[in-house]
N, C-alpha and C. Protein backbone atom coordinates (compact mmCIF):
# COMPACT_ATOMS: atom_id res chain seq x y z
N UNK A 1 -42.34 -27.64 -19.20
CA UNK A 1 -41.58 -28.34 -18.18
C UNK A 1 -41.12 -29.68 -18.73
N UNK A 2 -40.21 -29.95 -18.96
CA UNK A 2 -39.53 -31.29 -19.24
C UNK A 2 -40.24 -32.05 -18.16
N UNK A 3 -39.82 -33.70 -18.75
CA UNK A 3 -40.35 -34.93 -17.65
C UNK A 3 -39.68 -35.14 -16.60
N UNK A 4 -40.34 -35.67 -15.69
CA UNK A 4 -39.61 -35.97 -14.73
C UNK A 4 -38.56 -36.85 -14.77
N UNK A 5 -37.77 -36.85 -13.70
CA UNK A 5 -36.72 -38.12 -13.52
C UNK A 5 -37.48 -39.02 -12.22
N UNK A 6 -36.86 -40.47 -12.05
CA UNK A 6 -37.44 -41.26 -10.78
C UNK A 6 -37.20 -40.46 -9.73
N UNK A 7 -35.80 -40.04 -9.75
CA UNK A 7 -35.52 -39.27 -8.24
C UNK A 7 -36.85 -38.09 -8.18
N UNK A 8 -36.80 -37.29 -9.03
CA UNK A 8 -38.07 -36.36 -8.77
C UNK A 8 -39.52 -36.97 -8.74
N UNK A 9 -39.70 -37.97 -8.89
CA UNK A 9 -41.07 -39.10 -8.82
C UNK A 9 -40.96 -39.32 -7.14
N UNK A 10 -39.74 -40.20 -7.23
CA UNK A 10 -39.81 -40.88 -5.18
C UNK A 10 -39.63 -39.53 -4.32
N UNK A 11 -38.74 -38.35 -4.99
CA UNK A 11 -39.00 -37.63 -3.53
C UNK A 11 -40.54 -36.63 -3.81
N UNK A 12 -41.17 -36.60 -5.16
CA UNK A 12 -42.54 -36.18 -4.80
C UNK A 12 -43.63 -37.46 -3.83
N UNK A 13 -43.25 -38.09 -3.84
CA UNK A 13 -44.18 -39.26 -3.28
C UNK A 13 -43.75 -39.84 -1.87
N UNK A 14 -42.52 -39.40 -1.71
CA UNK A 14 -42.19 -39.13 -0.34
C UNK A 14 -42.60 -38.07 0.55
N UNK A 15 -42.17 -37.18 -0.15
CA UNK A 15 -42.97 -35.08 0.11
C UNK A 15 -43.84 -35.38 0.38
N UNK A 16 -45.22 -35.74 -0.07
CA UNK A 16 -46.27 -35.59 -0.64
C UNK A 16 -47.33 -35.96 0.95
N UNK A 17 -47.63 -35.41 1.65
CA UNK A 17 -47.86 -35.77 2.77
C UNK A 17 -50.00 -35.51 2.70
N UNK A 18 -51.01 -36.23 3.23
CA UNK A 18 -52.40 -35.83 2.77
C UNK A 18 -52.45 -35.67 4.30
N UNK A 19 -52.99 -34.44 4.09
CA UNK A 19 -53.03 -33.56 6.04
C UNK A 19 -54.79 -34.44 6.39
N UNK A 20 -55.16 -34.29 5.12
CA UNK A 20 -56.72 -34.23 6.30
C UNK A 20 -57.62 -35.48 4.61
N UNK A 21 -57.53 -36.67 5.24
CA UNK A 21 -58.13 -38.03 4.63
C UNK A 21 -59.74 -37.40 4.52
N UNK A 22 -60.07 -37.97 2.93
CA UNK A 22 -61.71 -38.14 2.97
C UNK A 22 -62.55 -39.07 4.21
N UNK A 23 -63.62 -38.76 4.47
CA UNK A 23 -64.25 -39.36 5.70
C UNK A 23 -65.05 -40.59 5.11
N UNK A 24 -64.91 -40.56 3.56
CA UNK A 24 -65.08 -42.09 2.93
C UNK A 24 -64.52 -42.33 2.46
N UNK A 25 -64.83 -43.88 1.90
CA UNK A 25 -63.90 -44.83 0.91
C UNK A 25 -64.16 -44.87 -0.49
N UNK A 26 -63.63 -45.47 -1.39
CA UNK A 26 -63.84 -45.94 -2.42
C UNK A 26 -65.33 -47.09 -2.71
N UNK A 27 -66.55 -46.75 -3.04
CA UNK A 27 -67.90 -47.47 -2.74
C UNK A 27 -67.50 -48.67 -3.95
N UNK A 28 -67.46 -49.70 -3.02
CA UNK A 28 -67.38 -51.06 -3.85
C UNK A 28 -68.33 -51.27 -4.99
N UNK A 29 -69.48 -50.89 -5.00
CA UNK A 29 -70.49 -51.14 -6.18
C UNK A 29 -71.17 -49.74 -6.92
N UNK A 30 -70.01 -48.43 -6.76
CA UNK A 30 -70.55 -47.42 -7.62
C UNK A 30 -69.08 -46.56 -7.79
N UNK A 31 -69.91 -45.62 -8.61
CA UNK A 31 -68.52 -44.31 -8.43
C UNK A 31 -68.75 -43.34 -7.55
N UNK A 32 -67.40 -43.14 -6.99
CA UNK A 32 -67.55 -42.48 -5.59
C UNK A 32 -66.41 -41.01 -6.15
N UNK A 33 -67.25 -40.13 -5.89
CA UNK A 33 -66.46 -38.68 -6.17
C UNK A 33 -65.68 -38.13 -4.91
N UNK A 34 -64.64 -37.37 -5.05
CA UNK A 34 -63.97 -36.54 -4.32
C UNK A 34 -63.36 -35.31 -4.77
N UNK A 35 -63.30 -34.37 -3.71
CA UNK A 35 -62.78 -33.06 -3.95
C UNK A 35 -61.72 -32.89 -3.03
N UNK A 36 -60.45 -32.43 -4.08
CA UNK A 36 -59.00 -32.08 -3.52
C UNK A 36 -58.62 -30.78 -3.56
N UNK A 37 -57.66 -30.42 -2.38
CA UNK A 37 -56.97 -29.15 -2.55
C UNK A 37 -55.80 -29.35 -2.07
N UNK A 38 -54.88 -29.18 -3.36
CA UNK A 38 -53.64 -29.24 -3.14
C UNK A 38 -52.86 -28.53 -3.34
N UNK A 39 -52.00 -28.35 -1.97
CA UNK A 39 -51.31 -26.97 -1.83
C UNK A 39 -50.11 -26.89 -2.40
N UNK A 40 -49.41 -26.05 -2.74
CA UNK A 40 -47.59 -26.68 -3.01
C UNK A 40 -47.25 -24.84 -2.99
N UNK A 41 -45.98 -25.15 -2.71
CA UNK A 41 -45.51 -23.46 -2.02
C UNK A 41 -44.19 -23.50 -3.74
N UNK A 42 -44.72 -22.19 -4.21
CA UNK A 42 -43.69 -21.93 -5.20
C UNK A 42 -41.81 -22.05 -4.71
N UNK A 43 -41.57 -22.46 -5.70
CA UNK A 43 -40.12 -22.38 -5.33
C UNK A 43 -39.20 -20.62 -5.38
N UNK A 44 -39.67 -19.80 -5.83
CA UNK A 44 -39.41 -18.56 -5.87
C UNK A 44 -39.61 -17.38 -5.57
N UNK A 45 -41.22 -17.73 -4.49
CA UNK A 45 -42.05 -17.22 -3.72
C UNK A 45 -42.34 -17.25 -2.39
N UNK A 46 -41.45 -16.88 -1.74
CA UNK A 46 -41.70 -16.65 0.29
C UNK A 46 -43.21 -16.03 0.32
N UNK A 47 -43.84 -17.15 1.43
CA UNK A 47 -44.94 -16.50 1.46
C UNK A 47 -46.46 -16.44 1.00
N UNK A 48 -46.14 -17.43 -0.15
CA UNK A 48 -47.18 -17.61 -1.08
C UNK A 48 -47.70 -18.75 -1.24
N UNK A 49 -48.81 -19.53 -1.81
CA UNK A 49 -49.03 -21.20 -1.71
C UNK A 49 -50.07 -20.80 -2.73
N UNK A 50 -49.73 -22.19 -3.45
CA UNK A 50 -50.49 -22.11 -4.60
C UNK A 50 -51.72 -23.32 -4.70
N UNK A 51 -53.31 -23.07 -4.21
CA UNK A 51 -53.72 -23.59 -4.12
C UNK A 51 -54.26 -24.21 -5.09
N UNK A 52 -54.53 -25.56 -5.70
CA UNK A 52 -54.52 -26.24 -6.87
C UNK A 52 -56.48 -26.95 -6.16
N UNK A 53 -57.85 -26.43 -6.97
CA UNK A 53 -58.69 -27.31 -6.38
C UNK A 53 -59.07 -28.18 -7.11
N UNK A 54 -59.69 -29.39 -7.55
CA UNK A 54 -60.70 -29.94 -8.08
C UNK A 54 -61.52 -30.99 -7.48
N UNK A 55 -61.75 -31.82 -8.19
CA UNK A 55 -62.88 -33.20 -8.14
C UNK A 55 -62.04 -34.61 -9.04
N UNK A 56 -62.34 -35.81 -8.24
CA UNK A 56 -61.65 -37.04 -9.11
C UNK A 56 -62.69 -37.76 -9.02
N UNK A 57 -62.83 -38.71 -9.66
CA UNK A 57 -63.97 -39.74 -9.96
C UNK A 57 -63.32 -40.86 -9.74
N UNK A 58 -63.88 -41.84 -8.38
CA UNK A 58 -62.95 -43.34 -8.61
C UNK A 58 -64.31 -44.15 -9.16
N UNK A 59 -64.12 -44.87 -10.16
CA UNK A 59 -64.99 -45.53 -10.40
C UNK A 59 -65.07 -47.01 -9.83
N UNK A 60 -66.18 -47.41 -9.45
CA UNK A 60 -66.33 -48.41 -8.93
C UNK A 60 -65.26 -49.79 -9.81
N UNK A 61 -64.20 -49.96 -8.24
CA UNK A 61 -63.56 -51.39 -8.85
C UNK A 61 -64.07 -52.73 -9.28
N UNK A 62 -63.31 -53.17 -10.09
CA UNK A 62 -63.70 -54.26 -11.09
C UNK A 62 -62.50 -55.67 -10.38
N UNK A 63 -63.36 -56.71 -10.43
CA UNK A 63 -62.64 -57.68 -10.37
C UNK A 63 -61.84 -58.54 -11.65
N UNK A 64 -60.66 -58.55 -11.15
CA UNK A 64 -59.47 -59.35 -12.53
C UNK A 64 -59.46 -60.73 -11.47
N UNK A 65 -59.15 -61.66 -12.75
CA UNK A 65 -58.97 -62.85 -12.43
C UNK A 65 -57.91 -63.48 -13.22
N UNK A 66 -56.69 -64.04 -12.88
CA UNK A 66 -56.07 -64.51 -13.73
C UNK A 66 -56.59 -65.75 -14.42
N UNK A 67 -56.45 -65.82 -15.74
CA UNK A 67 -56.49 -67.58 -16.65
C UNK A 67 -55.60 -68.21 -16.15
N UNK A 68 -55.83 -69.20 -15.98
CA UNK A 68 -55.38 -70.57 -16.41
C UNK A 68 -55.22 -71.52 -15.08
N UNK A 69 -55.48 -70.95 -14.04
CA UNK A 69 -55.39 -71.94 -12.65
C UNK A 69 -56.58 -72.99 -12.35
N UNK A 70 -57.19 -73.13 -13.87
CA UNK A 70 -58.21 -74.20 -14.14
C UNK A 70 -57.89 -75.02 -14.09
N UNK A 71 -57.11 -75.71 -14.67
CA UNK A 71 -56.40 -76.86 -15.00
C UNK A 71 -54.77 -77.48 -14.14
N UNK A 72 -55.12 -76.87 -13.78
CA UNK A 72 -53.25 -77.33 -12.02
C UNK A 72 -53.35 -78.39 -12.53
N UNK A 73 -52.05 -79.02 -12.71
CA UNK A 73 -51.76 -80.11 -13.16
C UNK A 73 -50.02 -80.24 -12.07
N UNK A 74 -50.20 -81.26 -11.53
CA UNK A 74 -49.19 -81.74 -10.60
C UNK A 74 -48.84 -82.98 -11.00
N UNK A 75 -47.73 -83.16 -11.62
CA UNK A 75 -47.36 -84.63 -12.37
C UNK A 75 -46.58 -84.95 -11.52
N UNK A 76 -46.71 -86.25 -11.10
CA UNK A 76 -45.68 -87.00 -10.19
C UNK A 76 -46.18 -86.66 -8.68
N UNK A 77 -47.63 -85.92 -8.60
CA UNK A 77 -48.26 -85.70 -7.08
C UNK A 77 -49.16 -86.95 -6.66
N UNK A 78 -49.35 -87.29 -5.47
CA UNK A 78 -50.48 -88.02 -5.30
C UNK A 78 -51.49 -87.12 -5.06
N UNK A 79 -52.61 -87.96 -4.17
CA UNK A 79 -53.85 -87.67 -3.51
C UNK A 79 -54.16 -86.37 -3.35
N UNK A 80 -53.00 -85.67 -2.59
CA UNK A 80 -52.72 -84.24 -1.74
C UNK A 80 -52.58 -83.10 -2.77
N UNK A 81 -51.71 -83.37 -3.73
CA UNK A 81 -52.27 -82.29 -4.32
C UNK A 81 -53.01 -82.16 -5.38
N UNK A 82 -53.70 -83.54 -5.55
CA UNK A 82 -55.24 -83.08 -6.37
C UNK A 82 -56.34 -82.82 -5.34
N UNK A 83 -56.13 -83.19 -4.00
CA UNK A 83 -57.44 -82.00 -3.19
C UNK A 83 -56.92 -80.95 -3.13
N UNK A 84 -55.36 -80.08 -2.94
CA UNK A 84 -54.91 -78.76 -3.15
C UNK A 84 -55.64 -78.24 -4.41
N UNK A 85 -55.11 -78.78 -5.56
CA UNK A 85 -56.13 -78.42 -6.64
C UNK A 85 -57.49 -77.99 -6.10
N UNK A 86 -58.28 -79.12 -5.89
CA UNK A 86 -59.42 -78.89 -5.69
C UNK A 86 -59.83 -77.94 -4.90
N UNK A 87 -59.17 -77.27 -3.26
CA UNK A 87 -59.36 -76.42 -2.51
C UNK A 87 -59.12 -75.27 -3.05
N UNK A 88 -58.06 -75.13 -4.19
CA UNK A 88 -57.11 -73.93 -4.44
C UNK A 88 -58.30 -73.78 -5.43
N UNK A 89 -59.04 -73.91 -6.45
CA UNK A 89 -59.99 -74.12 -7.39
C UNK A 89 -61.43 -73.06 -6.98
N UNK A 90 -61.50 -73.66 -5.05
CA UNK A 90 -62.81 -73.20 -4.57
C UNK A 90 -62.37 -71.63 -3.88
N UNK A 91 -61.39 -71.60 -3.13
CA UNK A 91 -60.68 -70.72 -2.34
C UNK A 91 -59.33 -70.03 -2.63
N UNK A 92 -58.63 -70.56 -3.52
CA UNK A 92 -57.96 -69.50 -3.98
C UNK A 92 -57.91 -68.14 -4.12
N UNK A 93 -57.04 -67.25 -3.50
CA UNK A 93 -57.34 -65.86 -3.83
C UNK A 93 -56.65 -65.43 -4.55
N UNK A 94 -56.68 -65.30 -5.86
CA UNK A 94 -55.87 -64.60 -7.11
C UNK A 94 -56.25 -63.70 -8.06
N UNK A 95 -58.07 -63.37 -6.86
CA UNK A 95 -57.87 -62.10 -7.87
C UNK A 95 -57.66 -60.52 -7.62
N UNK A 96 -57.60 -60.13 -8.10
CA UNK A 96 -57.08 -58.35 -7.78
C UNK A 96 -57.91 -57.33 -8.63
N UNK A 97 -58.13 -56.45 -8.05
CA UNK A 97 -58.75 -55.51 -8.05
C UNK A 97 -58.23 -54.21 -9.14
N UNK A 98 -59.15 -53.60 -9.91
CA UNK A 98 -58.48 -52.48 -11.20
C UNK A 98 -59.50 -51.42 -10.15
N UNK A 99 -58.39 -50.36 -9.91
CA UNK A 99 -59.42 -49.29 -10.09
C UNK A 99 -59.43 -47.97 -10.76
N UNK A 100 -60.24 -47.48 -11.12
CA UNK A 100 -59.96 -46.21 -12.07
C UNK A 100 -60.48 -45.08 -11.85
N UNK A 101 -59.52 -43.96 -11.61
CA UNK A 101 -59.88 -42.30 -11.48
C UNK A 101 -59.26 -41.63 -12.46
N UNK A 102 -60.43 -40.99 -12.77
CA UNK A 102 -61.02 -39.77 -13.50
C UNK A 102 -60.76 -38.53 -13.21
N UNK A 103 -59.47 -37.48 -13.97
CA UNK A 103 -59.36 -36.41 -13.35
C UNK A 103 -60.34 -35.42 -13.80
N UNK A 104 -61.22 -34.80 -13.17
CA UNK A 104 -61.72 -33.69 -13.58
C UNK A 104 -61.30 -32.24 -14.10
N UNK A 105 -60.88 -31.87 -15.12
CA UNK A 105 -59.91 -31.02 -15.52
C UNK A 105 -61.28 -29.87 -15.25
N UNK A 106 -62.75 -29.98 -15.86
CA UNK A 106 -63.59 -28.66 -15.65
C UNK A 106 -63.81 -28.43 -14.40
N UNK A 107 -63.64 -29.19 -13.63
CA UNK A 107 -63.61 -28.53 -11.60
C UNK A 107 -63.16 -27.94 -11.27
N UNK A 108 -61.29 -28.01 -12.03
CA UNK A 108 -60.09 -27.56 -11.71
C UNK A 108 -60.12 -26.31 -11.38
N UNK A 109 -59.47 -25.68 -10.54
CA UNK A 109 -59.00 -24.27 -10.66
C UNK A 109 -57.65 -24.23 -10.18
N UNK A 110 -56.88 -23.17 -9.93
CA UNK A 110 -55.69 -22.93 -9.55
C UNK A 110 -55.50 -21.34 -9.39
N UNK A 111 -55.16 -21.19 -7.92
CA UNK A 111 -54.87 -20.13 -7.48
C UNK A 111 -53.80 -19.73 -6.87
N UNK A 112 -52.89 -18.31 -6.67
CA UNK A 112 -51.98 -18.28 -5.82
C UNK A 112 -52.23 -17.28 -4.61
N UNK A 113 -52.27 -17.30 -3.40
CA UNK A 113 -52.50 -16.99 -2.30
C UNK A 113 -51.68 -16.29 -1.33
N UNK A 114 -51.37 -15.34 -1.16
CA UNK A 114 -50.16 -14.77 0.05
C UNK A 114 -50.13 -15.33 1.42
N UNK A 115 -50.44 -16.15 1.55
CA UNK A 115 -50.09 -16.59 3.15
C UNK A 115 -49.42 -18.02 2.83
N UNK A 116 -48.95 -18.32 4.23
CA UNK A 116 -48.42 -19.70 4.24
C UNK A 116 -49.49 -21.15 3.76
N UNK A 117 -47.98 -21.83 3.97
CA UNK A 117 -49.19 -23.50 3.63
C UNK A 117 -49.90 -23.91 4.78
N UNK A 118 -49.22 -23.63 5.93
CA UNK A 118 -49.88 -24.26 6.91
C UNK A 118 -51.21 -23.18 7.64
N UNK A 119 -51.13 -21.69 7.17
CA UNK A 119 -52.50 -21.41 7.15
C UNK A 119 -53.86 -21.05 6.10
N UNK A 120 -53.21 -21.72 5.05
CA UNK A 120 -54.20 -21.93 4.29
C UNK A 120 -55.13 -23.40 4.49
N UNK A 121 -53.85 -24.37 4.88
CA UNK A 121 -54.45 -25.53 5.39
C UNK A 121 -55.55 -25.44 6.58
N UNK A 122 -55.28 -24.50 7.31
CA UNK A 122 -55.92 -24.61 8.50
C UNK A 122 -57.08 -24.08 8.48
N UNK A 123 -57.48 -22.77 7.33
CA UNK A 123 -58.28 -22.87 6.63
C UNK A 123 -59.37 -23.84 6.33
N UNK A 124 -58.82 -24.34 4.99
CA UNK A 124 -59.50 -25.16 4.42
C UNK A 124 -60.25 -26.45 5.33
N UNK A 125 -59.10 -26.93 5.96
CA UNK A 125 -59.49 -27.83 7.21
C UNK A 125 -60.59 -27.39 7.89
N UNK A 126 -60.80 -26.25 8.14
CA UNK A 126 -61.84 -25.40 9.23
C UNK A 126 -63.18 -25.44 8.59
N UNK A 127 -62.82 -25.46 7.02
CA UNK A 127 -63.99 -24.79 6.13
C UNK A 127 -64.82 -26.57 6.23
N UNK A 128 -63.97 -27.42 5.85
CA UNK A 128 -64.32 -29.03 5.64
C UNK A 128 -65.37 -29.15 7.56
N UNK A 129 -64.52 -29.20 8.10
CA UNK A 129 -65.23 -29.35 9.23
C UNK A 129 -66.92 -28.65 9.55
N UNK A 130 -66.64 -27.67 9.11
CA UNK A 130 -68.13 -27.21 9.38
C UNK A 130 -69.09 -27.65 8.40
N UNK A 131 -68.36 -27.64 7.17
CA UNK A 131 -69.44 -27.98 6.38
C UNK A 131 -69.93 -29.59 6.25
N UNK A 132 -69.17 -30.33 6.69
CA UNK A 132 -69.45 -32.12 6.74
C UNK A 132 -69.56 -32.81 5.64
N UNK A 133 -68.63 -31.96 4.58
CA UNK A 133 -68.66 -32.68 3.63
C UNK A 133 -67.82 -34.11 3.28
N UNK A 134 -68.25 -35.50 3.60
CA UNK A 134 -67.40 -36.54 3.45
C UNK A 134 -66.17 -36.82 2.68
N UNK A 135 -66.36 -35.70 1.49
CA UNK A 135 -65.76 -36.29 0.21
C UNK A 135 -64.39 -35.42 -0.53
N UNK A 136 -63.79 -34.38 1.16
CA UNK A 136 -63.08 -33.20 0.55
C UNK A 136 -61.79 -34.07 1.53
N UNK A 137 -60.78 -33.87 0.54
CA UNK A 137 -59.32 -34.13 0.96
C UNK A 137 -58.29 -32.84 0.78
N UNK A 138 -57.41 -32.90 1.62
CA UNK A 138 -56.02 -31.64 1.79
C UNK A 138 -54.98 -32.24 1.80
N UNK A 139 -54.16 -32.12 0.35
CA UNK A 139 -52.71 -32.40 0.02
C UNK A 139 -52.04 -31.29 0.15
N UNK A 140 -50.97 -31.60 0.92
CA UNK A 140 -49.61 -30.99 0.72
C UNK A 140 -48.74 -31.39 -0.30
N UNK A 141 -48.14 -30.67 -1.74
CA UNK A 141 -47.38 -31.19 -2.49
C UNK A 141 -46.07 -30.54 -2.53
N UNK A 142 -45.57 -31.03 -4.07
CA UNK A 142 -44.37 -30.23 -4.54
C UNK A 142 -44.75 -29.65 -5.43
N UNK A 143 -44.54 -28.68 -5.71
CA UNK A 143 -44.80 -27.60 -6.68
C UNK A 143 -44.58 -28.26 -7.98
N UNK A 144 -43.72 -28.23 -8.38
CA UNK A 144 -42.64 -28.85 -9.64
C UNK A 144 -43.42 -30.25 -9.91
N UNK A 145 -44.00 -31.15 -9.23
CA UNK A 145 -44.67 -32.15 -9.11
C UNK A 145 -46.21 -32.77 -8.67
N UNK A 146 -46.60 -31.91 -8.57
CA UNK A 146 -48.21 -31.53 -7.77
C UNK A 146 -48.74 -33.24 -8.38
N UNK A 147 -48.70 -32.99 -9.39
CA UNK A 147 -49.57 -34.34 -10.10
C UNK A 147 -49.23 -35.54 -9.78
N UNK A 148 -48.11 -35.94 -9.52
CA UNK A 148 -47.37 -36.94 -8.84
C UNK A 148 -48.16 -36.88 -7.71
N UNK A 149 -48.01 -35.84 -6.64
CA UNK A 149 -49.02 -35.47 -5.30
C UNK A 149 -50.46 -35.96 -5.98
N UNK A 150 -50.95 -35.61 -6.31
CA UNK A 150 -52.40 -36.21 -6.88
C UNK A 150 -52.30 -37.75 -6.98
N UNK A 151 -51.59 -38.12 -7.41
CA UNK A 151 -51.33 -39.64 -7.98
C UNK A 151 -51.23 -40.05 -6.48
N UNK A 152 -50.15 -39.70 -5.92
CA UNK A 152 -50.13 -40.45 -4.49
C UNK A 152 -51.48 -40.45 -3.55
N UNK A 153 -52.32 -39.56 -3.37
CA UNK A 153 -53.68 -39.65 -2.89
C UNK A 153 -54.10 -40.42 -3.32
N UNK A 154 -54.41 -40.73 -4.46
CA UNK A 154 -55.43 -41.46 -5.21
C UNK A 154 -55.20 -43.38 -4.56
N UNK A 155 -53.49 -43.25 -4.58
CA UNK A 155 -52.84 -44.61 -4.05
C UNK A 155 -53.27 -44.84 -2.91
N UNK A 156 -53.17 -43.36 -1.99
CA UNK A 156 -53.84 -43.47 -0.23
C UNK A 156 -54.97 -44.54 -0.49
N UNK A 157 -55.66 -43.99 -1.25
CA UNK A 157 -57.02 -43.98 -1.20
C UNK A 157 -57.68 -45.46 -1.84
N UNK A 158 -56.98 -45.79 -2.60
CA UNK A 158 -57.21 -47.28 -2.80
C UNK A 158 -56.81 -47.87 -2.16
N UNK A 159 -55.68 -48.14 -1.32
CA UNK A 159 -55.14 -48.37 0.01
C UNK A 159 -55.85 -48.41 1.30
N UNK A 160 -56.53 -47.99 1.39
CA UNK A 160 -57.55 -47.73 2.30
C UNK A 160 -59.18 -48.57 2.04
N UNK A 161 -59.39 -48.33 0.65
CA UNK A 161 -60.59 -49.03 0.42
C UNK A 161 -60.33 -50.23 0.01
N UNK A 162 -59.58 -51.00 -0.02
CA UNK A 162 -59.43 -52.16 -0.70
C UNK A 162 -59.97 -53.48 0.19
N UNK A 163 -59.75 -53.42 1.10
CA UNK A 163 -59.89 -54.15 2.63
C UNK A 163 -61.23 -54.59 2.28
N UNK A 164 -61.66 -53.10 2.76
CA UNK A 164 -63.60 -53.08 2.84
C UNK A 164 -64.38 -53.28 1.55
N UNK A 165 -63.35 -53.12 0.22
CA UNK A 165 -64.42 -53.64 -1.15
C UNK A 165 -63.77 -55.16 -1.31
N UNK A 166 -63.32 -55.86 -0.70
CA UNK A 166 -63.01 -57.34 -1.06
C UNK A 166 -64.17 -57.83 -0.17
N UNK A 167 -64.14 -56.93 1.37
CA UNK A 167 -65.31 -57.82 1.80
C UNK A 167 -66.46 -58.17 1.55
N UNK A 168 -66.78 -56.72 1.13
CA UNK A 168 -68.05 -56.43 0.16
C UNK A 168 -68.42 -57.45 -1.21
N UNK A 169 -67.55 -57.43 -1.54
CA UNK A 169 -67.58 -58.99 -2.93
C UNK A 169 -67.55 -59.95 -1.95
N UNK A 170 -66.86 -60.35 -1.45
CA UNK A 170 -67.13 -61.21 -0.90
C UNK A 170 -68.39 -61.75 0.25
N UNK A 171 -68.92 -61.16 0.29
CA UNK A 171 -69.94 -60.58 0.53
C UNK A 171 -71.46 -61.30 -0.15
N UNK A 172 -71.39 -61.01 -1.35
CA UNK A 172 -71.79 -60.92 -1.77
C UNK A 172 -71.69 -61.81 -3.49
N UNK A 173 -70.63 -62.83 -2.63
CA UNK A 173 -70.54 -64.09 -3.02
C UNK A 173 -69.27 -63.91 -4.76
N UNK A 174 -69.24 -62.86 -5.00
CA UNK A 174 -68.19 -62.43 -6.24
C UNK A 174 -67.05 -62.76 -6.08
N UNK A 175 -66.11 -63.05 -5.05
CA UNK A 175 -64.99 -63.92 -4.89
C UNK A 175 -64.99 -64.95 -4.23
């Protein structure tokens, strides 16, 4: 398969819809595993959905800090903004968060299925529910682009935890 183009990037990440969210987050002070199934309906196949399963690893985020806001230097400021300095020094928020997932390629499987997407989903959905497993997510993708679909979860998903692991550092006095 040749590479993609942007247009085939934004409309997989537009497409790319996650039916049923993990029932956790990204754990601020460990690695937190998840299991995906992502569906995508062949382009040449009425009827069929090709279920894609595995496992991702987010590893516990790391705090970045930019250099150099040690030294603020305001020439030609008075009073005001050497206590800005000084406040911006104690309270400043400039730093940001790395986080990193791990695709599991030996979890992987890939299957193709004769029924639709939306009852395989309903499925799988059914299967998650009974069993209470926190850590299982259901993508809808594009075929041609599935991995892009993967990529966009993963974005959900730091999106979601980011809130609750700043508080957590903070927390715990790290920012």
């Amino acid at each position: 398969m040749s590479s993609l183009s942007y247009d085939d990037i934004s409309y997989a990440m537009e497409a790319t819809v996650v039916v049923h969210e993990p029932d956790r987050l990204i754990d601020t002070f460990g690695t937190t595993n998840f299991e995906f199934h992502l569906l995508t309906e062949p382009m040449d196949t009425a009827g069929q959905t090709r279920v894609r399963a595995g496992k991702m690893e987010a590893e516990r985020p790391r705090i970045l800090r930019p250099e150099g806001y040690e030294d603020l230097n305001f020439e030609g400021f008075g009073e005001q903004a050497e206590a800005f300095a000084s406040w911006f020094r104690e309270f400043g928020d400039l730093s940001f968060f790395k986080y990193g997932f791990n695709f599991a390629k030996r979890n992987f499987t890939e299957e193709s299925v004769h029924e639709s997407v939306e009852a395989v989903k309903d499925r799988i959905i059914g299967d998650i529910n009974s069993s209470g497993n926190p850590s299982r997510a259901v993508i809808i993708g594009i075929e041609d682009s599935w991995e892009i679909s993967l990529i966009k979860f993963t974005m959900e998903m730091i999106g979601r935890s980011h809130q609750i692991n700043a508080f957590d550092f903070k927390r715990r006095g790290l920012l």
